[in-house]
Protein backbone atom coordinates (compact mmCIF):
# COMPACT_ATOMS: atom_id res chain seq x y z
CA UNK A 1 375.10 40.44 -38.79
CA UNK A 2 374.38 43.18 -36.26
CA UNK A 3 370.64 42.97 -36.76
CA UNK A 4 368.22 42.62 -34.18
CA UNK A 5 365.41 40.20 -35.43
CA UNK A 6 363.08 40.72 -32.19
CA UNK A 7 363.72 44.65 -31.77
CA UNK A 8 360.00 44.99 -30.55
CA UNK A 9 360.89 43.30 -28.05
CA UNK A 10 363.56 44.85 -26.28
CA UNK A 11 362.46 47.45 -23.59
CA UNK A 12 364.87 50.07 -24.23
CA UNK A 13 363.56 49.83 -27.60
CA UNK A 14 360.24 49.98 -27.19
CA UNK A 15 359.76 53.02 -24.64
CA UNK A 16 362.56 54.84 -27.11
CA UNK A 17 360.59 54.48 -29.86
CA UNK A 18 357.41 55.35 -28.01
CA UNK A 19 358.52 58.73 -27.00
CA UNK A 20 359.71 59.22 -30.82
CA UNK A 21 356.15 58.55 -32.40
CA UNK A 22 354.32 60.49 -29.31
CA UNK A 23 356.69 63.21 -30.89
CA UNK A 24 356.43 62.64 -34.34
CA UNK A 25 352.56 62.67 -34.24
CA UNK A 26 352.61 65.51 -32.18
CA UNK A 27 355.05 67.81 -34.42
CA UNK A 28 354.45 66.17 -37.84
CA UNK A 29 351.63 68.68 -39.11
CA UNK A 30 353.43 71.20 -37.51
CA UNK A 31 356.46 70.50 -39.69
CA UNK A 32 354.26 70.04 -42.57
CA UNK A 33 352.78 73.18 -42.17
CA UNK A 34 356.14 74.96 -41.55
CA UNK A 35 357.46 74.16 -45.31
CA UNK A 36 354.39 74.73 -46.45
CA UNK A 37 353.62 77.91 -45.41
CA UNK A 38 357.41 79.21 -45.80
CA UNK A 39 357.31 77.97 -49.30
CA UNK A 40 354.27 80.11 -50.09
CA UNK A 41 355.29 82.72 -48.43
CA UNK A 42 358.70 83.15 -50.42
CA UNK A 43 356.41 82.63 -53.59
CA UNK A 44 353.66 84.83 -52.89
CA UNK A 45 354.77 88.25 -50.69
CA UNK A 46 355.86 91.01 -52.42
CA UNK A 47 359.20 90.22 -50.97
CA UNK A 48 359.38 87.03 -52.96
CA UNK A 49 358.04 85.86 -56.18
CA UNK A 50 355.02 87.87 -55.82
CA UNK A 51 352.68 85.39 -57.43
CA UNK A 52 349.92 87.59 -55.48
CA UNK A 53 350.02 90.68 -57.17
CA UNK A 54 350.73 88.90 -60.62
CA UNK A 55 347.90 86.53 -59.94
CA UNK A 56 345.31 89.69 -58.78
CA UNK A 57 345.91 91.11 -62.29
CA UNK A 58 344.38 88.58 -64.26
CA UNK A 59 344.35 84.11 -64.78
CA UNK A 60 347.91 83.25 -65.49
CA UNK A 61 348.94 80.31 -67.77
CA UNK A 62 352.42 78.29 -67.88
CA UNK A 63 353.64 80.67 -70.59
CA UNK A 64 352.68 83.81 -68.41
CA UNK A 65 354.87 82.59 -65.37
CA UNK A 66 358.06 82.18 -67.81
CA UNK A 67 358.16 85.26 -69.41
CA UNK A 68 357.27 87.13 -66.09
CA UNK A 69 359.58 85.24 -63.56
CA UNK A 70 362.42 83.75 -66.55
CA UNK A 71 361.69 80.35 -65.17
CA UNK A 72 363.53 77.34 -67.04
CA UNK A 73 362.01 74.62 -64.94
CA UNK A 74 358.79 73.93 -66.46
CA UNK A 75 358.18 70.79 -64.91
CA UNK A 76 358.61 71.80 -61.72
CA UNK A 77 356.31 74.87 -62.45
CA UNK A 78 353.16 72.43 -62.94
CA UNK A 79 354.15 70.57 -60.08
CA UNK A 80 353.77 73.74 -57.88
CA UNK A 81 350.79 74.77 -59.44
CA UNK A 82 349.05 71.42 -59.80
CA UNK A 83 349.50 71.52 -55.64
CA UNK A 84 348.45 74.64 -55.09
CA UNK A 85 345.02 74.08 -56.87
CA UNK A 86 345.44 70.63 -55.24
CA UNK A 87 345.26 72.87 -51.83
CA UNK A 88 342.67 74.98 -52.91
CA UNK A 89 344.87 77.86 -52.94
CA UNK A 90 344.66 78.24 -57.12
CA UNK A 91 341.47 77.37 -59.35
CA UNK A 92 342.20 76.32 -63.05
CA UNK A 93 340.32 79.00 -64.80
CA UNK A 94 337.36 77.86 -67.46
CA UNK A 95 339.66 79.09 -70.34
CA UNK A 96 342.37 77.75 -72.19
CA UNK A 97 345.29 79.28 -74.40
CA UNK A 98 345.80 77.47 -77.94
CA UNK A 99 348.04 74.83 -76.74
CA UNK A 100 345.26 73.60 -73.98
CA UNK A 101 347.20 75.14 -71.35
CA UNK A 102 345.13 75.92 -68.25
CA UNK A 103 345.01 79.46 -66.94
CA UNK A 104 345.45 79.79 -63.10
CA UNK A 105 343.78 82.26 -60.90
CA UNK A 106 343.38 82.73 -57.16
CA UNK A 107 340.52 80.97 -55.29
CA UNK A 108 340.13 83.90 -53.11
CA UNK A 109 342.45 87.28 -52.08
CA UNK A 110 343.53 85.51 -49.24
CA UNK A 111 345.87 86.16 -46.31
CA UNK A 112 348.61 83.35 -45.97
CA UNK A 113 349.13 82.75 -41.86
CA UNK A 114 352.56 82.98 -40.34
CA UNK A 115 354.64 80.02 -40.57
CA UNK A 116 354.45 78.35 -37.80
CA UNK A 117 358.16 76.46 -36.33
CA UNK A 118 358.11 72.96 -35.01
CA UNK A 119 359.87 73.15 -30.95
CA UNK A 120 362.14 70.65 -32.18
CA UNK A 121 363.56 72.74 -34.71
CA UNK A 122 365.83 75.19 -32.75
CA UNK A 123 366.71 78.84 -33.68
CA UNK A 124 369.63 77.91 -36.64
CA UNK A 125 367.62 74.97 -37.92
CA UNK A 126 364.72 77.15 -38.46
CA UNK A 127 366.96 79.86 -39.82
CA UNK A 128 368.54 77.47 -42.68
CA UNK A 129 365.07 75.69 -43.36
CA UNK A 130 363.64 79.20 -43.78
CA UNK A 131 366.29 80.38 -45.79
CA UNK A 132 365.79 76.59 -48.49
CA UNK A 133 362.49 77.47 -48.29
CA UNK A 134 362.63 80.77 -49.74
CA UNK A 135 364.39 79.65 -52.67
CA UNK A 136 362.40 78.02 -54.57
CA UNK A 137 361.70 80.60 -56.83
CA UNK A 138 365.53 80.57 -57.59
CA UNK A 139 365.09 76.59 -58.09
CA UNK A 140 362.12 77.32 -60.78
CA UNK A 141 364.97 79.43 -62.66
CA UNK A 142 367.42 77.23 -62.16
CA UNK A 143 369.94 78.95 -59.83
CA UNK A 144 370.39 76.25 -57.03
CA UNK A 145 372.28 76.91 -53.48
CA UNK A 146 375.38 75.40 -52.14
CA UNK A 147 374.91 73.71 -49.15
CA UNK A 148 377.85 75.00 -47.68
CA UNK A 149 379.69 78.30 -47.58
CA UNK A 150 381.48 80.24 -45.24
CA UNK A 151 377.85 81.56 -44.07
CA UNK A 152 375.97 78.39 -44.19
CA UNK A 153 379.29 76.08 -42.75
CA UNK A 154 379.01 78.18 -39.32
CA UNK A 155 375.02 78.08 -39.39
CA UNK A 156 375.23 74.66 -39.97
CA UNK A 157 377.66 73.65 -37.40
CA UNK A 158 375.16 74.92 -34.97
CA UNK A 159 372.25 73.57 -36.41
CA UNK A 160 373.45 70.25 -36.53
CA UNK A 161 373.76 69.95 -32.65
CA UNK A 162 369.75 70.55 -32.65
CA UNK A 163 368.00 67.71 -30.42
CA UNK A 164 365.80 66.67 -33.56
CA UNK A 165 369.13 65.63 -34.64
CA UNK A 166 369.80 63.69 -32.04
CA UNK A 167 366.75 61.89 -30.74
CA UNK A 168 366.51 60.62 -33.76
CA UNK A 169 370.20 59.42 -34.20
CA UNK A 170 369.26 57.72 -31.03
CA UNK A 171 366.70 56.18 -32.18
CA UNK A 172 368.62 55.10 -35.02
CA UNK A 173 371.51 53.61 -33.13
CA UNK A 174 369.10 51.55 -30.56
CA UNK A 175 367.99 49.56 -34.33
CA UNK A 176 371.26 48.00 -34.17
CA UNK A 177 372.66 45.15 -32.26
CA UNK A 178 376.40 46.27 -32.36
CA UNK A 179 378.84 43.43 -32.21
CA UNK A 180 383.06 43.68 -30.87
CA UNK A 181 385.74 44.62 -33.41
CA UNK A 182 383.00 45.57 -36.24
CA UNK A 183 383.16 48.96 -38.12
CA UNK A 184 380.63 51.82 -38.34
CA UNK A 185 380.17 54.28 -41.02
CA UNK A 186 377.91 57.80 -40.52
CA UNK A 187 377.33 59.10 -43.53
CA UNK A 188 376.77 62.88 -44.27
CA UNK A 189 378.74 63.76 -40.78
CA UNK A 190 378.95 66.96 -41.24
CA UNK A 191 381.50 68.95 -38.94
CA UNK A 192 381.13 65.51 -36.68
CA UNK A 193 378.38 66.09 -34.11
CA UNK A 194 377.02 63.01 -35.30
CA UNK A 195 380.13 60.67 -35.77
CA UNK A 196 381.09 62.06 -31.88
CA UNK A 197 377.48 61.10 -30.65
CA UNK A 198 377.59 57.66 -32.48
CA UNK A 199 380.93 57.37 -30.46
CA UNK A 200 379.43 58.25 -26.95
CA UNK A 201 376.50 55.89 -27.41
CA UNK A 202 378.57 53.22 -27.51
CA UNK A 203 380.91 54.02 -25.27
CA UNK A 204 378.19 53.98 -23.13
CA UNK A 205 377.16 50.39 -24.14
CA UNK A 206 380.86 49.25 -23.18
CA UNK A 207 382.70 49.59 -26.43
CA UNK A 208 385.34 51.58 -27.25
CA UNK A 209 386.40 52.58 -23.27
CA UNK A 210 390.14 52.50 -21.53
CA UNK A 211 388.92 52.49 -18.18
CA UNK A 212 389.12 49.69 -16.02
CA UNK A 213 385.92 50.17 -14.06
CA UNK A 214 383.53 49.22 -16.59
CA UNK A 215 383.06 45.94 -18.37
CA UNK A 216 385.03 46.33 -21.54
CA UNK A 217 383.04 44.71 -25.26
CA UNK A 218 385.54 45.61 -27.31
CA UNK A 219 386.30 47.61 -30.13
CA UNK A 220 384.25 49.26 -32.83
CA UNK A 221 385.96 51.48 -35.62
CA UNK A 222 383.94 54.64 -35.80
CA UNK A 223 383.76 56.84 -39.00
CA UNK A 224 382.72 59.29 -40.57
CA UNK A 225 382.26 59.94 -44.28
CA UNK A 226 381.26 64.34 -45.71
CA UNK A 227 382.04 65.57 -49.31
CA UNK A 228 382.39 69.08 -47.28
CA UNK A 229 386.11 69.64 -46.38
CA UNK A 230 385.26 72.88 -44.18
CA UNK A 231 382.97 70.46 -42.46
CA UNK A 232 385.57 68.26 -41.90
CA UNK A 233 388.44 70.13 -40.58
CA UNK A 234 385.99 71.08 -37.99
CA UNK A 235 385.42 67.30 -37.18
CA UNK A 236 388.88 66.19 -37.37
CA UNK A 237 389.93 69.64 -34.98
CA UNK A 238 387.27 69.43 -32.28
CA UNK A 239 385.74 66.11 -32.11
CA UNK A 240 386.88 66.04 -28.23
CA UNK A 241 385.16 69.36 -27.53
CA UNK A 242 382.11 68.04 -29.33
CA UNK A 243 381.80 65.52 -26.93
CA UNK A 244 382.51 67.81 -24.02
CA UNK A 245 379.39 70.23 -25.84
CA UNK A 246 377.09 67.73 -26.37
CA UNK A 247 377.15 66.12 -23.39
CA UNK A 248 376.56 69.15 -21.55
CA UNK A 249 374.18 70.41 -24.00
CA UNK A 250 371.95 67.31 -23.73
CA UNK A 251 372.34 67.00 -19.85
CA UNK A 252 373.74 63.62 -19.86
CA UNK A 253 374.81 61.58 -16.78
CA UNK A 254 373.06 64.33 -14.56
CA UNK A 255 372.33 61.53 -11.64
CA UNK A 256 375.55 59.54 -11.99
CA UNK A 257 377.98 60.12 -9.17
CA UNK A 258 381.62 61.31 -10.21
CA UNK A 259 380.07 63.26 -13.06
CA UNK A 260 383.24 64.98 -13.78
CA UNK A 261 385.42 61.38 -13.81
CA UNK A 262 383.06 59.75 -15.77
CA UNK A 263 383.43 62.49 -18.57
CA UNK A 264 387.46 62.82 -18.17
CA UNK A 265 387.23 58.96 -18.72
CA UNK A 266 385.38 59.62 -21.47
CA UNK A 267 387.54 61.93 -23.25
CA UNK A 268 390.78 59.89 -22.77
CA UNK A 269 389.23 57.15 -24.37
CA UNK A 270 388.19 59.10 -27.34
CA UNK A 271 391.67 60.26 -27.76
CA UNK A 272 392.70 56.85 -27.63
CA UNK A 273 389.92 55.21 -30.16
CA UNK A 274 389.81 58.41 -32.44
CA UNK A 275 386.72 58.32 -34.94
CA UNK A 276 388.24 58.81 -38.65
CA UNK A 277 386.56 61.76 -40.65
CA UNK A 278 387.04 60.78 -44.41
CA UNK A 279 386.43 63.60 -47.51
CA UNK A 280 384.05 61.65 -49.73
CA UNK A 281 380.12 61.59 -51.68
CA UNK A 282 378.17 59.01 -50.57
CA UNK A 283 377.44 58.77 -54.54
CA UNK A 284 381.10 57.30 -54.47
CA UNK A 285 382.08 55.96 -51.34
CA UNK A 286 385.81 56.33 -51.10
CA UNK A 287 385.95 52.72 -48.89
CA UNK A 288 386.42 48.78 -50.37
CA UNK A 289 383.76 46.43 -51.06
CA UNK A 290 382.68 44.74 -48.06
CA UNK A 291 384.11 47.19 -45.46
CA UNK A 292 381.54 48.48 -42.75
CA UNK A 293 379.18 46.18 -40.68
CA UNK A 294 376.44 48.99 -40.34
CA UNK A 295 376.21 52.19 -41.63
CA UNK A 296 373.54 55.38 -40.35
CA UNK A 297 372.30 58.58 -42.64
CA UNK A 298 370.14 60.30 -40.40
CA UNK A 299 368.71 63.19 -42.34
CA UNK A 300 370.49 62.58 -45.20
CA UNK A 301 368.87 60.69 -48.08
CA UNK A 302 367.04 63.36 -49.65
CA UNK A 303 370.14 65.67 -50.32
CA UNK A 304 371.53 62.89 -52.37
CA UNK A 305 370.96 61.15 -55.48
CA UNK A 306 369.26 57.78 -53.97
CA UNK A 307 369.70 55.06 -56.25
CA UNK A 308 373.50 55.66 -56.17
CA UNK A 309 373.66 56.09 -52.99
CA UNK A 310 371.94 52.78 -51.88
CA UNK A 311 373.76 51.01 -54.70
CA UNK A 312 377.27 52.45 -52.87
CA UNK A 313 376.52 51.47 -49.46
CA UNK A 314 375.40 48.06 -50.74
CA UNK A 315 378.33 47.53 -51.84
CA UNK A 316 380.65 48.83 -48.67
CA UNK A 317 378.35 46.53 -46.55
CA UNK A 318 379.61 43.34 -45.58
CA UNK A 319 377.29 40.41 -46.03
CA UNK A 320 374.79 40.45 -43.23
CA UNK A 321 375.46 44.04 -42.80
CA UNK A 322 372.69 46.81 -41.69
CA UNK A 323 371.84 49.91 -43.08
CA UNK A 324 369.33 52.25 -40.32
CA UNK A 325 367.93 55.95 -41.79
CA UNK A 326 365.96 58.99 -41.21
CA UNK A 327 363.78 60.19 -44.21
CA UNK A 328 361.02 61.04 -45.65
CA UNK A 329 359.36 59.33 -48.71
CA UNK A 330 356.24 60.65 -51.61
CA UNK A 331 353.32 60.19 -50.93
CA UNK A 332 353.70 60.04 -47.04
CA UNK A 333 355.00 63.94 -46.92
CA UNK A 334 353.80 67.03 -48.53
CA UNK A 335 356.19 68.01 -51.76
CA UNK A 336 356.79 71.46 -49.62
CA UNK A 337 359.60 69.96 -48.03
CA UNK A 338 360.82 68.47 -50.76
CA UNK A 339 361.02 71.18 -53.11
CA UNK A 340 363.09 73.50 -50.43
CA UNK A 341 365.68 70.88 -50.07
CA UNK A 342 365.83 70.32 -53.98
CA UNK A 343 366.96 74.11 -53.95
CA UNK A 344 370.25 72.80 -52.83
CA UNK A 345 372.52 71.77 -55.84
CA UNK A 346 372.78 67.87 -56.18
CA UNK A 347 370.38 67.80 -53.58
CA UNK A 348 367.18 65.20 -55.38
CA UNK A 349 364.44 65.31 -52.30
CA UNK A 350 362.20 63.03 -51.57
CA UNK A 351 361.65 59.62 -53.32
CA UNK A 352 358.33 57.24 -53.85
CA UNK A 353 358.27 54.58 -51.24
CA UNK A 354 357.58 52.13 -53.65
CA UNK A 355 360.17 53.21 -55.79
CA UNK A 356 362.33 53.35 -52.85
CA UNK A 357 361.72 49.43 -51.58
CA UNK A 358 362.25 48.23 -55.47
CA UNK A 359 365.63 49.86 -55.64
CA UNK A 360 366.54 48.58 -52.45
CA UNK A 361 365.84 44.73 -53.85
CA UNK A 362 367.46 45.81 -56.94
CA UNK A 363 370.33 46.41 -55.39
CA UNK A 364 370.77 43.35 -53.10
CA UNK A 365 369.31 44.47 -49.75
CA UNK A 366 366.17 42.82 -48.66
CA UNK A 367 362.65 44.60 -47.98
CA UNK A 368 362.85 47.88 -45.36
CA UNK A 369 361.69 46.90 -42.63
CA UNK A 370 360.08 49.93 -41.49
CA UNK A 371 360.29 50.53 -37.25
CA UNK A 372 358.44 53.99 -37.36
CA UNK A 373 356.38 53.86 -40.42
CA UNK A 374 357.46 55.84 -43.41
CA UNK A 375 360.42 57.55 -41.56
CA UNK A 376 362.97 55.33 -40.11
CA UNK A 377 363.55 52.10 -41.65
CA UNK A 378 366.01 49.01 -41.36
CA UNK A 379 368.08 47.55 -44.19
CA UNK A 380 369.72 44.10 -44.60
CA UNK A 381 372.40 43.17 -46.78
CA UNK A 382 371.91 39.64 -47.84
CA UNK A 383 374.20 37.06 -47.08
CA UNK A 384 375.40 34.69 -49.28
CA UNK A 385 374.04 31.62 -49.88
């Protein structure tokens, strides 16, 4: 159900997803290089970890960086320093402890650049990526971050109305072939910029409208699902003024006469046809068995245990039903990225691809089907036989 066979093939499609790769290729090294460098950075200034100035002294083995730093996660440890010799920022030095531990030393007394920020990124993204980013050193000692507080809540709620955001939640939405009286489920909502966009998009495809002008589809049930109550109050309090924002903040319906009407419309019809904001994990999706006819995590996945969470939306699916996402898989993506968001507790990061696809048949969906390769990809629930 709800799955468009011959996507490709659809115009809107097509020159959608062409302006997303033209993006993606443009500002994927640049993204790269932003976790990259603002990892390093937090483990190598004097301000951070200081791995410089410890590293200057003399070659540096595994034991050396726990009883300096009191790190606890040892694994992690080599991973870091595997990559950083990996990136020809560390040499393993021609000596050994007792164990056959290596000793690590500096390739050179370099100078790391400045980190440079992706234009899609936005002032409060950058500020919470920096601040993940920086905390990896607290990860290797095993102090992890909430993802929300009272800080983080209100930089969040801003950052979560960046256009990366929503380009690709676009992007996401146009995968789907969206059918009358069907239900939608947006996972990881947040304080509901997402949910409310979902909700204009297809209000703007004919569903979910009151007005009389306008071909009417039908109904689809909109919701959204956060384990985040702050989060939600916000959702559940200003979902009508989200709209209101994000339509002016995106400049929609610039050329389209009666602006003003359009948007009133609009906004009765939201009040009418409500999206629901639910308190819940994805981990343990507080819905039935066979609920939702296609559910969206756009930026999501790798703050979340995966298996579990594939295994859950399997089973809220109905048969037929489609699952669309936004994420990042090993080996396609530098472990930068992954680390900072692994800072955040319960948060796992990134997951092998091919690891990935098996769980996905394990589970009962059939192969991604991949529409920008390695980042966005297509799921089907099977129907029965």
């Amino acid at each position: 159900m709800g799955y468009s066979k011959n996507i490709f093939l659809h115009r809107r499609v097509i020159k959608e997803l062409r302006a997303v790769v033209k993006s993606i290729r443009k500002d994927a090294q640049v993204m790269d290089d932003f976790f990259k460098y603002a990892v390093l950075h937090g483990l190598f200034d004097e301000d951070g970890e200081n791995w410089k100035s410890f590293l200057r002294e003399s070659p540096r083995s595994i034991n050396d960086f726990i009883n300096r730093y009191d790190y606890v996660n040892v694994d992690l440890l080599r991973e870091i320093l595997s990559t950083l010799v990996n990136d020809n920022l560390l040499k393993v030095h021609k000596h050994s402890n007792n164990n056959g531990e290596p000793f690590y030393e500096l390739v050179n007394d370099f100078m790391l650049p400045p980190t440079p920020v992706p234009n899609f990124f936005g002032p409060h993204v950058t500020k919470v990526m920096r601040e993940l980013c920086r905390g990896v050193g607290s990860l290797l000692r095993g102090a992890y971050r909430e993802y929300t507080d009272e800080y983080r809540t209100f930089t969040w709620d801003l950052a979560l109305t960046a256009k990366m955001y929503e380009v690709s939640r676009r992007c996401l939405l146009t995968m789907l072939s969206f059918k009358p009286n069907t239900k939608f489920l947006d996972i990881g909502c947040g304080p509901g910029y997402s949910t409310v966009s979902a909700w204009r998009w297809l209000y703007d495809k004919g569903f979910n409208r009151s007005d009389s002008n306008f071909p009417r589809r039908g109904l689809v049930e909109v919701h959204g699902l956060d384990p985040t109550e702050e989060f939600l109050r916000i959702a559940r309090a200003e979902y009508v003024d989200h709209l209101k924002y994000m339509i002016e903040l995106f400049d929609y319906y610039r050329s389209v006469r009666n602006r003003d009407d359009l948007i009133a419309q609009m906004v009765e019809a939201i009040q009418q046809h409500p999206p629901t904001f639910t308190l819940g994990n994805a981990e343990e999706i507080p819905y039935d068995d066979n609920t939702f006819d296609y559910a969206l995590a756009n930026f999501v996945l790798h703050w979340t245990n995966i298996p579990k969470v594939l295994e859950e939306i399997h089973r809220v699916l109905k048969p037929g039903g489609v699952f669309v996402s936004f994420t990042g898989y090993h080996p396609f993506r530098p472990p930068y990225y992954s680390w900072a968001i692994r800072t955040v507790k319960g948060a796992h990061g990134f997951i092998d691809v091919r690891k990935f696809e098996q769980i996905c048949q394990n589970v009962g969906f059939e192969k991604p089907s991949y529409v920008v390769p390695i980042v966005r990809f297509t799921i089907l629930k099977k129907k029965r036989n």
